[in-house]
PDB file of N, CA and C in Angstrom:
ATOM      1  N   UNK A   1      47.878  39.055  -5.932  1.00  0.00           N
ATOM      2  CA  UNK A   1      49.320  39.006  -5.828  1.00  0.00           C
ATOM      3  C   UNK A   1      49.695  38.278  -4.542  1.00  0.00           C
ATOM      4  N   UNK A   2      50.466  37.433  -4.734  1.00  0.00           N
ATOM      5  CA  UNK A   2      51.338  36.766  -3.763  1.00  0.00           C
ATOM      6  C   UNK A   2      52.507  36.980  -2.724  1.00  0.00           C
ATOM      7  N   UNK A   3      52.885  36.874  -1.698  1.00  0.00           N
ATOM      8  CA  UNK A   3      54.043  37.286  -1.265  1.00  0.00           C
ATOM      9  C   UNK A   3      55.006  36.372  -0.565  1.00  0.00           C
ATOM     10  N   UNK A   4      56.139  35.815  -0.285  1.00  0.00           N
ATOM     11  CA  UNK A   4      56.816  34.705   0.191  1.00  0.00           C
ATOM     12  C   UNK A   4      57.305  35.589   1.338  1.00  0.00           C
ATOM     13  N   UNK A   5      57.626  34.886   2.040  1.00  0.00           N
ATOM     14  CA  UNK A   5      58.639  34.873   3.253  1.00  0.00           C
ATOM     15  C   UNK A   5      59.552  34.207   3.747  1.00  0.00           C
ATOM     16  N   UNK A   6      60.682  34.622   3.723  1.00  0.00           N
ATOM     17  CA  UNK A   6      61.587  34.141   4.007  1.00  0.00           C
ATOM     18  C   UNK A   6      62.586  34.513   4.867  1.00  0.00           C
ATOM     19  N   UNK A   7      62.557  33.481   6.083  1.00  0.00           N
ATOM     20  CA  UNK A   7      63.571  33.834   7.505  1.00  0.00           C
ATOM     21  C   UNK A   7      65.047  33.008   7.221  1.00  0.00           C
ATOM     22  N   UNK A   8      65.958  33.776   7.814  1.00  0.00           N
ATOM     23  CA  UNK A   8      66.901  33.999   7.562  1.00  0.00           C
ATOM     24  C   UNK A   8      67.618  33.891   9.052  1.00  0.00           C
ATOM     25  N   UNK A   9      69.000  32.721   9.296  1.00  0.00           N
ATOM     26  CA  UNK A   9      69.088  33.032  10.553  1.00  0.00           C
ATOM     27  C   UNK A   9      69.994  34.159  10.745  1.00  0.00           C
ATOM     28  N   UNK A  10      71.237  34.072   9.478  1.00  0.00           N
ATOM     29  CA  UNK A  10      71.975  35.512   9.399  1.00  0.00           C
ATOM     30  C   UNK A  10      71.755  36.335   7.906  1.00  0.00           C
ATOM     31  N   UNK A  11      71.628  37.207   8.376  1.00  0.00           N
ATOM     32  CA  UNK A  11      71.996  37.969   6.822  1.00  0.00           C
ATOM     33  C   UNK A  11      72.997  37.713   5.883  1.00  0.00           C
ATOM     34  N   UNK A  12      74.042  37.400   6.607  1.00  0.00           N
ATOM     35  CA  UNK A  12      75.192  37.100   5.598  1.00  0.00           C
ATOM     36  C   UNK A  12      75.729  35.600   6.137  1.00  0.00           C
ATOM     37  N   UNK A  13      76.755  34.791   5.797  1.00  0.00           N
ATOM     38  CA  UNK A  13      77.515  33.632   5.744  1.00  0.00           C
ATOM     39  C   UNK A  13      78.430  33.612   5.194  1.00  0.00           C
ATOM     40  N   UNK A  14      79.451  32.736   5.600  1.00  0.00           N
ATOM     41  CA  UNK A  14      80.728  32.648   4.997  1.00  0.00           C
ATOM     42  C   UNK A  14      80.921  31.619   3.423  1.00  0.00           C
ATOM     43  N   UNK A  15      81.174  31.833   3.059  1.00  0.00           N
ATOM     44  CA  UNK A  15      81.848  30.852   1.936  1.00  0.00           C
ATOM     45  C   UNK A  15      81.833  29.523   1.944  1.00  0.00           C
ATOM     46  N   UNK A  16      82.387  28.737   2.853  1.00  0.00           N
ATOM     47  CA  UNK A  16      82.272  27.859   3.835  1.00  0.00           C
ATOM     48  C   UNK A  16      80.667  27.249   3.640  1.00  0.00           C
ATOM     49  N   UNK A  17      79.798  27.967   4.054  1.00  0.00           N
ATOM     50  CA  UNK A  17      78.511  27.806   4.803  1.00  0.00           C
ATOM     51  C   UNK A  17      77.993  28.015   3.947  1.00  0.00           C
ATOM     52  N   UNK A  18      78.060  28.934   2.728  1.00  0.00           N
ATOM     53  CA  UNK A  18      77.253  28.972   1.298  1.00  0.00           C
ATOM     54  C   UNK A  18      77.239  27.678   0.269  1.00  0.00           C
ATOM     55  N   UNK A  19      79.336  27.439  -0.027  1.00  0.00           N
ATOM     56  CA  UNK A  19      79.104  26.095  -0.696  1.00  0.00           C
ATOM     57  C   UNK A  19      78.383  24.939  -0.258  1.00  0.00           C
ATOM     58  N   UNK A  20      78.464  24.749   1.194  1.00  0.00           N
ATOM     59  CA  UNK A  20      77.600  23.753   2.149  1.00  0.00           C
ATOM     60  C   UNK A  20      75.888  23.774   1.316  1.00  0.00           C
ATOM     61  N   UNK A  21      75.592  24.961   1.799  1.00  0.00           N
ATOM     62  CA  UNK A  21      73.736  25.153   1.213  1.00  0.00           C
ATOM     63  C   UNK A  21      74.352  25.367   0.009  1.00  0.00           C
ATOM     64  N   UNK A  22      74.738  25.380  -1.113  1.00  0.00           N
ATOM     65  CA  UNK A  22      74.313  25.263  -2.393  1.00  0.00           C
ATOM     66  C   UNK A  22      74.759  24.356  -3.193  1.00  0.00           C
ATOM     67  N   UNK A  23      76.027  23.700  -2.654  1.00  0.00           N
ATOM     68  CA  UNK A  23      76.812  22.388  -2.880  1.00  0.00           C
ATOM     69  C   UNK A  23      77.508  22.831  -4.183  1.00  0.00           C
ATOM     70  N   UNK A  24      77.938  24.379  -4.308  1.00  0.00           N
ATOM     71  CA  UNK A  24      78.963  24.704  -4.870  1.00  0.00           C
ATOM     72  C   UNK A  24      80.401  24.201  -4.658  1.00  0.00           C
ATOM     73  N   UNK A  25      81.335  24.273  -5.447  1.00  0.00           N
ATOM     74  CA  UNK A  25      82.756  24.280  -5.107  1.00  0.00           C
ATOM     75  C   UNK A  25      83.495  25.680  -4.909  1.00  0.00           C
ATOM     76  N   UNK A  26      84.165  25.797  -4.065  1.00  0.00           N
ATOM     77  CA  UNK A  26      84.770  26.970  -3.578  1.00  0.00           C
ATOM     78  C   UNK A  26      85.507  28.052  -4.639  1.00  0.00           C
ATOM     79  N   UNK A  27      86.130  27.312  -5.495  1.00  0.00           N
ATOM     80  CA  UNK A  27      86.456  27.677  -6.624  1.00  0.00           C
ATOM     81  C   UNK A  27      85.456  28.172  -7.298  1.00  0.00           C
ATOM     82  N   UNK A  28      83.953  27.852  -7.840  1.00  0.00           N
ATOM     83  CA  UNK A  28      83.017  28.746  -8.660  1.00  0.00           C
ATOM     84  C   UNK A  28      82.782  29.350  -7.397  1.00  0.00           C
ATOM     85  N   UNK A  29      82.645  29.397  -6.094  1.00  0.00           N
ATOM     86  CA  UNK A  29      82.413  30.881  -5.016  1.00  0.00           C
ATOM     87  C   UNK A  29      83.566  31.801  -5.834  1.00  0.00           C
ATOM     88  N   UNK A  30      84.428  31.585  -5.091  1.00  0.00           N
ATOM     89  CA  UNK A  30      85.381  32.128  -5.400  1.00  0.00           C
ATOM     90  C   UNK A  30      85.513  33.192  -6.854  1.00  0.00           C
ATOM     91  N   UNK A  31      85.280  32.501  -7.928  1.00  0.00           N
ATOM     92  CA  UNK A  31      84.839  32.828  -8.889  1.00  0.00           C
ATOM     93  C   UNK A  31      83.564  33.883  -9.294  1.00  0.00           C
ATOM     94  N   UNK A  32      82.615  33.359  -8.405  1.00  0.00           N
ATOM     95  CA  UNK A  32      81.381  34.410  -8.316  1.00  0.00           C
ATOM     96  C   UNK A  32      81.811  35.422  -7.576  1.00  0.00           C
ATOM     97  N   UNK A  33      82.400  35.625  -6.887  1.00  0.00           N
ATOM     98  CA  UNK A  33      82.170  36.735  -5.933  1.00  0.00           C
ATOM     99  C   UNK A  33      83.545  37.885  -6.878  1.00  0.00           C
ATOM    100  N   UNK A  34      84.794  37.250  -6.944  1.00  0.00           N
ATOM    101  CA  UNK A  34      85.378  37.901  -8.028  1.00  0.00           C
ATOM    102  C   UNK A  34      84.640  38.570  -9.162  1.00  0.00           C
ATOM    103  N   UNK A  35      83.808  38.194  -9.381  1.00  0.00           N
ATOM    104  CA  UNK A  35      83.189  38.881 -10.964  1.00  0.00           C
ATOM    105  C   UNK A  35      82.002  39.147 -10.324  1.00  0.00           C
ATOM    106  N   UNK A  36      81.734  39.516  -9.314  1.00  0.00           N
ATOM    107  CA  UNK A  36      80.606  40.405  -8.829  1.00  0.00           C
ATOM    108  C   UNK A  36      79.315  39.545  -8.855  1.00  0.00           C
ATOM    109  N   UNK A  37      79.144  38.398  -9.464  1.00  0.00           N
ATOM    110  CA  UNK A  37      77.775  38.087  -9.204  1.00  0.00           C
ATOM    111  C   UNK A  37      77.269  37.412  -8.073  1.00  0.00           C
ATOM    112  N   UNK A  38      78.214  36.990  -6.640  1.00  0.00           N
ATOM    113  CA  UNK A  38      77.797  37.031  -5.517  1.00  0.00           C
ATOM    114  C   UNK A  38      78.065  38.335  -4.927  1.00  0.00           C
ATOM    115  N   UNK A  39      77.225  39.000  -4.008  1.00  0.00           N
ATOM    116  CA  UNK A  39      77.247  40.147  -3.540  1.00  0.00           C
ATOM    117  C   UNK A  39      78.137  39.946  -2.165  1.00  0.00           C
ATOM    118  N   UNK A  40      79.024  40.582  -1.841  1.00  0.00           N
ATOM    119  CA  UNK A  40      79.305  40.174  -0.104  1.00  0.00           C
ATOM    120  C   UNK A  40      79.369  41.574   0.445  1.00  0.00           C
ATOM    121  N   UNK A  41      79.305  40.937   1.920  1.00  0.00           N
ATOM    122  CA  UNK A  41      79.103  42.947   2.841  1.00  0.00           C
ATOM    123  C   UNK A  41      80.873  43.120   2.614  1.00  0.00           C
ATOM    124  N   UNK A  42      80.860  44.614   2.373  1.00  0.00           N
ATOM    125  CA  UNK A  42      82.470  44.996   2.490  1.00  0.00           C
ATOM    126  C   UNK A  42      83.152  45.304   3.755  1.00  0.00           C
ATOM    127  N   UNK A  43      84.211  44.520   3.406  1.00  0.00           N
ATOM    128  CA  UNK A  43      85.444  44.360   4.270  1.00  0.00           C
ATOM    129  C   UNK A  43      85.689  45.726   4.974  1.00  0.00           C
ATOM    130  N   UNK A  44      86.366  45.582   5.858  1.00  0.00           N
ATOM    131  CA  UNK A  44      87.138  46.775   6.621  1.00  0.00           C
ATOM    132  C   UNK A  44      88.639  46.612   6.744  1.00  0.00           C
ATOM    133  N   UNK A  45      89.019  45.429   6.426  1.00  0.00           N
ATOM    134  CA  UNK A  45      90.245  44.907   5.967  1.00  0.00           C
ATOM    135  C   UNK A  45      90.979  43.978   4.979  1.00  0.00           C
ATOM    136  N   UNK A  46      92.105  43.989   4.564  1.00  0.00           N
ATOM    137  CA  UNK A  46      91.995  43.084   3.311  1.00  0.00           C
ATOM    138  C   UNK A  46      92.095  41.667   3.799  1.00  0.00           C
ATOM    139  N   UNK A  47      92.509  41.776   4.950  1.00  0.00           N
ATOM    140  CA  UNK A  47      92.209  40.257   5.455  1.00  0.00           C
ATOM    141  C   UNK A  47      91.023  40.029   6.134  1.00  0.00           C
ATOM    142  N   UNK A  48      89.719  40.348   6.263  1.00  0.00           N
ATOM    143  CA  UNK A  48      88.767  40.514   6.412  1.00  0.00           C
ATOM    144  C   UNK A  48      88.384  39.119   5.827  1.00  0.00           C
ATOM    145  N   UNK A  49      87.625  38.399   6.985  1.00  0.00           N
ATOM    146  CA  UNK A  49      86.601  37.643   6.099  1.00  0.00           C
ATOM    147  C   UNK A  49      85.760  37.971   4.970  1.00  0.00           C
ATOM    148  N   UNK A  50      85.324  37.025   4.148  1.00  0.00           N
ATOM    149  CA  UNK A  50      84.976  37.384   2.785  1.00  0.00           C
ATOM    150  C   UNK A  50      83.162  36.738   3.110  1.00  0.00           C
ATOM    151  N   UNK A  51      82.100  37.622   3.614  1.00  0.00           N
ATOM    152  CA  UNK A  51      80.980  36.952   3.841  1.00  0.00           C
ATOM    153  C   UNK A  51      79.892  37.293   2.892  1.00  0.00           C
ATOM    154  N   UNK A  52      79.255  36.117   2.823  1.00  0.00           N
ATOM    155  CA  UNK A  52      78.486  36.615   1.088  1.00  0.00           C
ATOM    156  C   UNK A  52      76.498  37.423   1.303  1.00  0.00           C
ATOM    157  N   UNK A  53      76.564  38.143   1.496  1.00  0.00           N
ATOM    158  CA  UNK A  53      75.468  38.473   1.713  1.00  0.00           C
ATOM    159  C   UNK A  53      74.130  38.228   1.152  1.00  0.00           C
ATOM    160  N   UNK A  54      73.272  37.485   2.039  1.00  0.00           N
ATOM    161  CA  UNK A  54      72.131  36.190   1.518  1.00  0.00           C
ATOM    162  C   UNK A  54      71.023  37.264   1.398  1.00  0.00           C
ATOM    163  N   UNK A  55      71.022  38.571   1.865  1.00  0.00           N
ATOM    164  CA  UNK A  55      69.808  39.532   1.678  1.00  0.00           C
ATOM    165  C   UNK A  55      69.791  39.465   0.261  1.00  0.00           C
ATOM    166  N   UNK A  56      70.979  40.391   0.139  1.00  0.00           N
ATOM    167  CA  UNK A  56      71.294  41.559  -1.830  1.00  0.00           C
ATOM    168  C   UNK A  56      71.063  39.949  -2.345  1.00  0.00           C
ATOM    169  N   UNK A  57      71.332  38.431  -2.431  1.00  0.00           N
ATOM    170  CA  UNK A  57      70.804  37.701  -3.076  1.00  0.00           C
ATOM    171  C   UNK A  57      69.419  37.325  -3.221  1.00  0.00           C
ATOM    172  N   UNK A  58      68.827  37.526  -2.174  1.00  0.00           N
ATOM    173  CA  UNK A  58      67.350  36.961  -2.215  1.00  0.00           C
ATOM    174  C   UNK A  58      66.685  38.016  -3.009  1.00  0.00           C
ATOM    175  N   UNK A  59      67.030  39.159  -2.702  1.00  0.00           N
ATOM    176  CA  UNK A  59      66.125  40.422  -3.738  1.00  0.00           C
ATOM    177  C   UNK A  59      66.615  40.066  -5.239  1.00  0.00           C
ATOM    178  N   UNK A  60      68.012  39.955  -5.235  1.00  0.00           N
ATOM    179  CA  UNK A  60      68.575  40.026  -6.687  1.00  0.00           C
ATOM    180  C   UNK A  60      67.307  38.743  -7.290  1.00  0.00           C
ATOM    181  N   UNK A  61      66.835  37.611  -6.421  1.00  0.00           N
ATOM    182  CA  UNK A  61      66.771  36.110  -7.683  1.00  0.00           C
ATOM    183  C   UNK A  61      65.067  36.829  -7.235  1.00  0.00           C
ATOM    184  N   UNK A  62      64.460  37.671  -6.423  1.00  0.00           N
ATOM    185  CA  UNK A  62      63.041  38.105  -6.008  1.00  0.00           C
ATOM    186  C   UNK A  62      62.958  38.897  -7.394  1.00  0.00           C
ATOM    187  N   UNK A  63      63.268  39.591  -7.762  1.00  0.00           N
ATOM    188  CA  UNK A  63      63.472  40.807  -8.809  1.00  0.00           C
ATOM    189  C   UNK A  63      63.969  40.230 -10.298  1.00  0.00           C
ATOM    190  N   UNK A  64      63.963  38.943 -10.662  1.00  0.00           N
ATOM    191  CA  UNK A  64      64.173  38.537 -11.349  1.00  0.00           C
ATOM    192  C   UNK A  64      62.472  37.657 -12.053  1.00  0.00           C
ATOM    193  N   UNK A  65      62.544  38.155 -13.347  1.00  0.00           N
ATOM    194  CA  UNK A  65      60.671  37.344 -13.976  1.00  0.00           C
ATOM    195  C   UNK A  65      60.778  35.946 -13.570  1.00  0.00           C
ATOM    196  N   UNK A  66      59.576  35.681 -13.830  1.00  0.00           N
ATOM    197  CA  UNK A  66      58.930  34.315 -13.548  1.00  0.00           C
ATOM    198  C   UNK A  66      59.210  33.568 -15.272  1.00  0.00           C
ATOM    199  N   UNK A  67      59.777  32.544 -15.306  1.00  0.00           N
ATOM    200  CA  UNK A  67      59.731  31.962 -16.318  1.00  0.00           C
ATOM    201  C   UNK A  67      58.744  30.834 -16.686  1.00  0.00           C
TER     202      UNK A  67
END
């Protein structure tokens, strides 16, 4: 069995900084994170930045079979 590693400079990132690394449009962010399939850390306010948490993703696509 194998194991990867992967460093991380923050745990989480903004929206901003996600479409950048994935060359999404803000609108499907936007979209993902509305319907739950980007994970983000929760707010403490409703104007709270909206930051998408790159951990709960790396396990979510780790925990997913090998095709």
């Amino acid at each position: 069995m194998s194991s990867i590693a992967i460093q991380l400079a923050s745990p989480y990132c903004t929206k901003k900084k996600y479409a950048e690394a994935t060359g999404q449009s803000m609108g499907a962010i936007n979209q993902a994170v509305a319907s739950g399939k980007l994970p983000i850390m929760p707010k403490d306010s409703e104007k709270g930045a909206v930051l998408i948490n790159l951990v709960a993703l790396f396990k979510k696509a780790d925990a997913q079979k090998y095709v």
